[in-house]
N, C-alpha and C. Protein backbone atom coordinates (compact mmCIF):
# COMPACT_ATOMS: atom_id res chain seq x y z
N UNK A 1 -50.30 22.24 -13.54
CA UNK A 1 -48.97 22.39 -12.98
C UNK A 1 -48.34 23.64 -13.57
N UNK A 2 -48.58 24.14 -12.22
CA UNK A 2 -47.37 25.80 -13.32
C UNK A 2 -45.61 25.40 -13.37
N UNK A 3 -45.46 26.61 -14.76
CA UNK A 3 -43.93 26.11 -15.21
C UNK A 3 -42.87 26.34 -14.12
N UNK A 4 -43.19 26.84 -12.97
CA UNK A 4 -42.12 27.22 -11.93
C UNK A 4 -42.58 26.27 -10.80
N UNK A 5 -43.65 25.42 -10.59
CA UNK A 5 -44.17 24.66 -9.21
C UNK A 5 -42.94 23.63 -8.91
N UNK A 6 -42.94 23.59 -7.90
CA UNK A 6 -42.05 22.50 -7.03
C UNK A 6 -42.13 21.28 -7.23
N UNK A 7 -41.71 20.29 -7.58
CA UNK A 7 -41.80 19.21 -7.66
C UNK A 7 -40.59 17.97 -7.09
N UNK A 8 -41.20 16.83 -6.84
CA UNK A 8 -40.29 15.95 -5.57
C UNK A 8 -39.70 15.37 -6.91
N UNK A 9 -38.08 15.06 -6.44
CA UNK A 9 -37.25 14.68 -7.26
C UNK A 9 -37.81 13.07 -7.83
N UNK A 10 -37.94 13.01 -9.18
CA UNK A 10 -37.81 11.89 -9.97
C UNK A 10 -36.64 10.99 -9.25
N UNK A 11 -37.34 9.62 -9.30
CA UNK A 11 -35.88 8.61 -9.20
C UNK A 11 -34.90 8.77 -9.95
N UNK A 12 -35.22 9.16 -11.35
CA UNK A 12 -34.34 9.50 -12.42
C UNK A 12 -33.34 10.33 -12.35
N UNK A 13 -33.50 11.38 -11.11
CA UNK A 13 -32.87 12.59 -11.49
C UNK A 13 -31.65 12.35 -10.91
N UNK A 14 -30.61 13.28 -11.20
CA UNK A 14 -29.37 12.94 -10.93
C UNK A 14 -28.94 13.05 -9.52
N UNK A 15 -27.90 11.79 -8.79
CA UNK A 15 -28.05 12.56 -7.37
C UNK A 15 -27.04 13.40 -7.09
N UNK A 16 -27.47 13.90 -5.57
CA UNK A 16 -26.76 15.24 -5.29
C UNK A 16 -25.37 15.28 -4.96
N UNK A 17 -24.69 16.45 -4.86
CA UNK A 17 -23.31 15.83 -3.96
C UNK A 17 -23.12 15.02 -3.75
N UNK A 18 -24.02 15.95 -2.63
CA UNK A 18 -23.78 15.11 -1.22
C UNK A 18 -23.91 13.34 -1.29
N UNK A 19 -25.03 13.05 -1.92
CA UNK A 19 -25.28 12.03 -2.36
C UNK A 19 -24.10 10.81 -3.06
N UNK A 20 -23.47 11.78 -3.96
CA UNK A 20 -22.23 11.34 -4.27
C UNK A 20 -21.21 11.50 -3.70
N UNK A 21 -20.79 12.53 -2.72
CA UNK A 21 -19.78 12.02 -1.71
C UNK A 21 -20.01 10.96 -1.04
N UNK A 22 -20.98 10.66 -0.31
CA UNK A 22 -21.14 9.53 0.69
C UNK A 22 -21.56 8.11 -0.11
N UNK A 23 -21.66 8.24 -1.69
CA UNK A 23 -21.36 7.02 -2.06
C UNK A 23 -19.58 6.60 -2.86
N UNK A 24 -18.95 7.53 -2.42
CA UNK A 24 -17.97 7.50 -3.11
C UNK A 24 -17.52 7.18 -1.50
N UNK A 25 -17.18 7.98 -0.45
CA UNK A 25 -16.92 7.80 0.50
C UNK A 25 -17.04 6.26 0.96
N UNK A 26 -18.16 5.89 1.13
CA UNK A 26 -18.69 4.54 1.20
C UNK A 26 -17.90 3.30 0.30
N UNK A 27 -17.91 3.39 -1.24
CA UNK A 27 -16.96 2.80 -1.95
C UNK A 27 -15.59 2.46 -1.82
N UNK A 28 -14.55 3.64 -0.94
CA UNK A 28 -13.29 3.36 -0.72
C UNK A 28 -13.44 2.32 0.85
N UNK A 29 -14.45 2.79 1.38
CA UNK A 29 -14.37 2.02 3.19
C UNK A 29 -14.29 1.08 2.82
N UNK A 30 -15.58 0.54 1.47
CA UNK A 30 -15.14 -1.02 1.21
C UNK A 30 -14.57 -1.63 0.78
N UNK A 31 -14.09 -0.91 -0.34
CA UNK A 31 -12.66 -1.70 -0.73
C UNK A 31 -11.67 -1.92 0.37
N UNK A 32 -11.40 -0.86 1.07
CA UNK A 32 -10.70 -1.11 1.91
C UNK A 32 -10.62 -2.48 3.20
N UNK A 33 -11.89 -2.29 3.38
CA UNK A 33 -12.64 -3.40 4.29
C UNK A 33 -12.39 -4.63 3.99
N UNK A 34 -12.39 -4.82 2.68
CA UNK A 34 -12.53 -6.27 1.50
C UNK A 34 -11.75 -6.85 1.11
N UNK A 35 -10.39 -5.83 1.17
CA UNK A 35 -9.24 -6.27 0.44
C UNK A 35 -8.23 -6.10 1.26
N UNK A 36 -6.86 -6.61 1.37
CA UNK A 36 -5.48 -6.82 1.54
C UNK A 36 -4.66 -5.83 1.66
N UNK A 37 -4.09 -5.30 2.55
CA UNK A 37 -3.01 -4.45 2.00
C UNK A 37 -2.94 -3.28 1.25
N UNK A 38 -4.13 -2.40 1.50
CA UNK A 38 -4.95 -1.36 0.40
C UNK A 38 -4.03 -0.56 0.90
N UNK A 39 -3.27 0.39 0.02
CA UNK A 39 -2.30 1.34 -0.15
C UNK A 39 -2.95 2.80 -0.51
N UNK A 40 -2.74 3.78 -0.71
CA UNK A 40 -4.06 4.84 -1.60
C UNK A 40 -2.56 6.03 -2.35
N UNK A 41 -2.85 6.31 -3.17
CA UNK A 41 -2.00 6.52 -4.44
C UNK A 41 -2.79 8.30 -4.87
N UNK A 42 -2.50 8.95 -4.58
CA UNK A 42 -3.03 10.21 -4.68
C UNK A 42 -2.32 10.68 -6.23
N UNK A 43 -3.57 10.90 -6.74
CA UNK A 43 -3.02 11.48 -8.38
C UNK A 43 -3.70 12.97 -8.81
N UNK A 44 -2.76 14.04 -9.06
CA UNK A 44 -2.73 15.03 -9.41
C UNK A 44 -3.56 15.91 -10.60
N UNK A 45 -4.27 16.64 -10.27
CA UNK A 45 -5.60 17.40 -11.33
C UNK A 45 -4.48 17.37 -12.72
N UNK A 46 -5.78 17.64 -13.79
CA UNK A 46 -4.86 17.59 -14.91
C UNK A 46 -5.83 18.58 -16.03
N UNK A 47 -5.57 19.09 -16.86
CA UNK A 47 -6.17 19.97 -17.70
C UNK A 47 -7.97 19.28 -17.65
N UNK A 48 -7.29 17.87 -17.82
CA UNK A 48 -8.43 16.83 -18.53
C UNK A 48 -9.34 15.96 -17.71
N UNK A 49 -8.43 16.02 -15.87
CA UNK A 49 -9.31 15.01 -15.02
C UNK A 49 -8.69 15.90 -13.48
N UNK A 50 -9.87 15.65 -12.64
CA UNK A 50 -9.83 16.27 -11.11
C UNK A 50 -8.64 15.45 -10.75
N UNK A 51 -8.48 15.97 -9.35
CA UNK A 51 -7.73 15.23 -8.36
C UNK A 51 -8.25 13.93 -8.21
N UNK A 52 -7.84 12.79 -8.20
CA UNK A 52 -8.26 11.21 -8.20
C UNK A 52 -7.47 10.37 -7.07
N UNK A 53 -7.82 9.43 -6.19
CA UNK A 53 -7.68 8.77 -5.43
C UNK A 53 -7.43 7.31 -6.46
N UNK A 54 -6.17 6.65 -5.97
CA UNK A 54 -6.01 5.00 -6.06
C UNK A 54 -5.99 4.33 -4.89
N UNK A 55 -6.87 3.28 -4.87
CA UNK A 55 -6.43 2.73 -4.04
C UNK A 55 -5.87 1.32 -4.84
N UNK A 56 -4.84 0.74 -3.76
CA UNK A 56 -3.93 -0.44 -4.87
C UNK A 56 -4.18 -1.64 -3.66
N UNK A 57 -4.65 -2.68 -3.75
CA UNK A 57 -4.86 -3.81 -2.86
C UNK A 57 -3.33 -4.57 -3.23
N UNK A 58 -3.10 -5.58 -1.98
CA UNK A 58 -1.77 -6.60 -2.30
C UNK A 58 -1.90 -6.92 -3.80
N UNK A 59 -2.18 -7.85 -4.39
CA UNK A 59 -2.76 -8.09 -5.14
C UNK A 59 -3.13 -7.65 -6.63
N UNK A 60 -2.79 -6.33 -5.98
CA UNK A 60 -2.93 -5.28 -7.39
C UNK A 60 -4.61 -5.03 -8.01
N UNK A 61 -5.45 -5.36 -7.61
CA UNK A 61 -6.36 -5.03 -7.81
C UNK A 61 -6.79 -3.50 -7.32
N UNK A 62 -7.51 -2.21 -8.07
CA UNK A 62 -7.09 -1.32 -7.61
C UNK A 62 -8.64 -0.41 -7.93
N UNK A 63 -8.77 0.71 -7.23
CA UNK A 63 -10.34 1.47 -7.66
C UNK A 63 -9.91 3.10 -7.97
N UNK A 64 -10.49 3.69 -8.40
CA UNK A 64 -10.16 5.14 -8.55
C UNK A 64 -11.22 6.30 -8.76
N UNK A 65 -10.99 7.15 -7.40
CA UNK A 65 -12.56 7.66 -7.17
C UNK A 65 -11.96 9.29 -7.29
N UNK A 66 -12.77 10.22 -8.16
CA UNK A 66 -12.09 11.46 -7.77
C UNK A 66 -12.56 12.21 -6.40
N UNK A 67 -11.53 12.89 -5.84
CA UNK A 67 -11.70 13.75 -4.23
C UNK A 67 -11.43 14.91 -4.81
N UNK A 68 -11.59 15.92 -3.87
CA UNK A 68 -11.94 17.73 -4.18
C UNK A 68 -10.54 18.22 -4.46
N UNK A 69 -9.25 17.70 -3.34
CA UNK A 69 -7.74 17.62 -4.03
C UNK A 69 -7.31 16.95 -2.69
N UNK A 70 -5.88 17.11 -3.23
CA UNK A 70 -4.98 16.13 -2.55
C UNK A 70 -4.87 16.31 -0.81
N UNK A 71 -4.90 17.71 -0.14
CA UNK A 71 -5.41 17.68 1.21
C UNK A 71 -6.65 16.80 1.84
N UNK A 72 -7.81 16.48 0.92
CA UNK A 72 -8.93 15.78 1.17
C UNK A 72 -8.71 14.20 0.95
N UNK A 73 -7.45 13.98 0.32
CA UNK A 73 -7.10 12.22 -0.38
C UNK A 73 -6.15 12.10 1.03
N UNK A 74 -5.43 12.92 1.04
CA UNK A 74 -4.60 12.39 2.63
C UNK A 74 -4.85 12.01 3.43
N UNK A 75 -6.04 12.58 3.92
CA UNK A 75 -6.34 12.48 5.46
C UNK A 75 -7.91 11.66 5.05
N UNK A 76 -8.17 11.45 4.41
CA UNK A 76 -9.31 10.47 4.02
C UNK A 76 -8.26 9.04 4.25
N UNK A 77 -7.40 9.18 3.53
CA UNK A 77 -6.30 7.64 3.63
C UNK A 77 -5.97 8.00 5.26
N UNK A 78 -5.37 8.48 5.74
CA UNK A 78 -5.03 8.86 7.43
C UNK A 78 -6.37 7.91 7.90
N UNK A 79 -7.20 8.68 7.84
CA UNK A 79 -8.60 8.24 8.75
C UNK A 79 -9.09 6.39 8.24
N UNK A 80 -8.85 6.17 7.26
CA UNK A 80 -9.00 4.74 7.07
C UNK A 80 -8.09 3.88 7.25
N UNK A 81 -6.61 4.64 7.72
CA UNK A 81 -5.50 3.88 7.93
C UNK A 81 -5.10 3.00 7.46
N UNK A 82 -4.69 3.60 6.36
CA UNK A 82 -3.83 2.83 5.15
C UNK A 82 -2.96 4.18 4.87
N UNK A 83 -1.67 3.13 4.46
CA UNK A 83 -0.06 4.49 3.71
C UNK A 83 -0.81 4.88 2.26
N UNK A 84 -0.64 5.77 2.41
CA UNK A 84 -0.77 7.00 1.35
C UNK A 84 0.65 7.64 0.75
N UNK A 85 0.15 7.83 -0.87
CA UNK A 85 1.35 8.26 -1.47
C UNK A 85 1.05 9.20 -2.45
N UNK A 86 2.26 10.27 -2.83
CA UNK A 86 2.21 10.94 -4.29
C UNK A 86 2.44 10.61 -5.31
N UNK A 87 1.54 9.88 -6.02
CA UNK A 87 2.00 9.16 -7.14
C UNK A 87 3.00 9.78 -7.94
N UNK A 88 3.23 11.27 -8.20
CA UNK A 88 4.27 11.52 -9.03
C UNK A 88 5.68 11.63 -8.15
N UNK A 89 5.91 11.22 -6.73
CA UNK A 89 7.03 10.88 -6.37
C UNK A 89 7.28 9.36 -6.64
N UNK A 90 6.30 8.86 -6.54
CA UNK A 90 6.51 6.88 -6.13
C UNK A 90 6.15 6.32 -7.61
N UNK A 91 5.11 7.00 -8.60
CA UNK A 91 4.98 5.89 -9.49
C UNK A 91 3.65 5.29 -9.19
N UNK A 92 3.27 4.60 -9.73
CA UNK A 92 2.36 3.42 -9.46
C UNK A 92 3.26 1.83 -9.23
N UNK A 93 2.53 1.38 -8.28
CA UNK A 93 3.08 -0.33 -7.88
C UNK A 93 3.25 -1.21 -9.65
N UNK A 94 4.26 -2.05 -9.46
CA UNK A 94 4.34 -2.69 -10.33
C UNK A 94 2.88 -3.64 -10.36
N UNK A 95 2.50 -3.79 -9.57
CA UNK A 95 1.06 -5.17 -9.23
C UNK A 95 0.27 -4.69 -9.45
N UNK A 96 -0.39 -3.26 -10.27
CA UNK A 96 -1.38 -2.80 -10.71
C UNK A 96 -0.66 -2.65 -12.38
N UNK A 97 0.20 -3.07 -12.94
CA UNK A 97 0.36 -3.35 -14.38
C UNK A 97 0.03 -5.05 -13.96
N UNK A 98 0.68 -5.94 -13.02
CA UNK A 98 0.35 -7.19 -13.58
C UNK A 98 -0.71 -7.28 -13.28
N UNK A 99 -1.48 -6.89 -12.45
CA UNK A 99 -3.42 -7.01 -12.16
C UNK A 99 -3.75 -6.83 -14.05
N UNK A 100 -3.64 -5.46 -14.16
CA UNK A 100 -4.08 -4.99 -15.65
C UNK A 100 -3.95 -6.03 -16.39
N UNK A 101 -2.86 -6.45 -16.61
CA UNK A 101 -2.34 -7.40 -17.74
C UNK A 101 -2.93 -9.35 -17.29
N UNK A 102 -3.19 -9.64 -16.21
CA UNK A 102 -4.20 -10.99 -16.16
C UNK A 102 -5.45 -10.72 -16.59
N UNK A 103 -5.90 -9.55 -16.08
CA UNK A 103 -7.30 -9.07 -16.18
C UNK A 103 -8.02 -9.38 -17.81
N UNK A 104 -6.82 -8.45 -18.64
CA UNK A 104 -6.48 -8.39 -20.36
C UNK A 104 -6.73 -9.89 -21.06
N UNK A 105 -6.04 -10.38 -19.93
CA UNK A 105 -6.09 -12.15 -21.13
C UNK A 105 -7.22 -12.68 -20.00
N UNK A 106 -7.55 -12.94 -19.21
CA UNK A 106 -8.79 -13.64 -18.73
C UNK A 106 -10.18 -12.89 -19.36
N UNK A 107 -10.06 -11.69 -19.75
CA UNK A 107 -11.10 -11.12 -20.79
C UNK A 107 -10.81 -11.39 -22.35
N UNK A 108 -10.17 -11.88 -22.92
CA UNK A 108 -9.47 -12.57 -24.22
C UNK A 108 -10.09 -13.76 -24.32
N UNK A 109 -9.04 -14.57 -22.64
CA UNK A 109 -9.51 -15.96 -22.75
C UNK A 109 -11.32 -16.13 -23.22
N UNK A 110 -12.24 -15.14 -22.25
CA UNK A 110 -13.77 -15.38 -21.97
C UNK A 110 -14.48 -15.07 -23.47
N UNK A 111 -13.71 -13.75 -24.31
CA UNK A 111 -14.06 -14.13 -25.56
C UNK A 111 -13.78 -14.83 -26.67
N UNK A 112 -12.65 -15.91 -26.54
CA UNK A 112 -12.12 -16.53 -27.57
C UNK A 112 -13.05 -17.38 -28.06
């Protein structure tokens, strides 16, 4: 095997984009699909993290996938038809602190 020959990607190897767009893509359809009342919460690049997508179910149960920026989180929420927001105008829903906070003690309760 020479040090430059071609070789077919290992299962191991990391996947591509593309690969990861359309499983990230895929991930929000189903939450969406699955859950209640899915809202999507657009959150702003930061020194430390990309542009990031929330989505917030009734319920408060919630997922967070990063997108390329906030023109691509809009109309991704548009096309799955659910309200979309700027989180630094609106905040986050109060029902994604009380999701957090059952979540906290039913993982307490399971290790006590």
């Amino acid at each position: 095997m020479g040090l430059f020959s071609r070789r077919k990607p290992a299962a191991t190897d990391a996947p591509t984009d593309r690969d990861a767009r359309e499983a990230t893509l895929a991930h929000l359809k189903d939450f969406v699909a699955t859950r209640v009342g899915v809202e999507a919460y657009v959150e702003p690049q930061t020194n430390s993290t990309p542009t990031t997508m929330m989505l917030v179910a009734t319920d408060g149960e919630w997922t967070r996938r990063r997108v390329p920026d906030p023109k691509t989180a809009w109309e991704l929420a548009r096309d799955m038809g659910i309200p979309v927001y700027d989180v630094q105008r609106t905040g986050y829903p109060q029902r994604v602190r009380d999701w957090n906070s059952r979540q906290r003690l039913a993982r307490k309760r399971k290790h006590a």
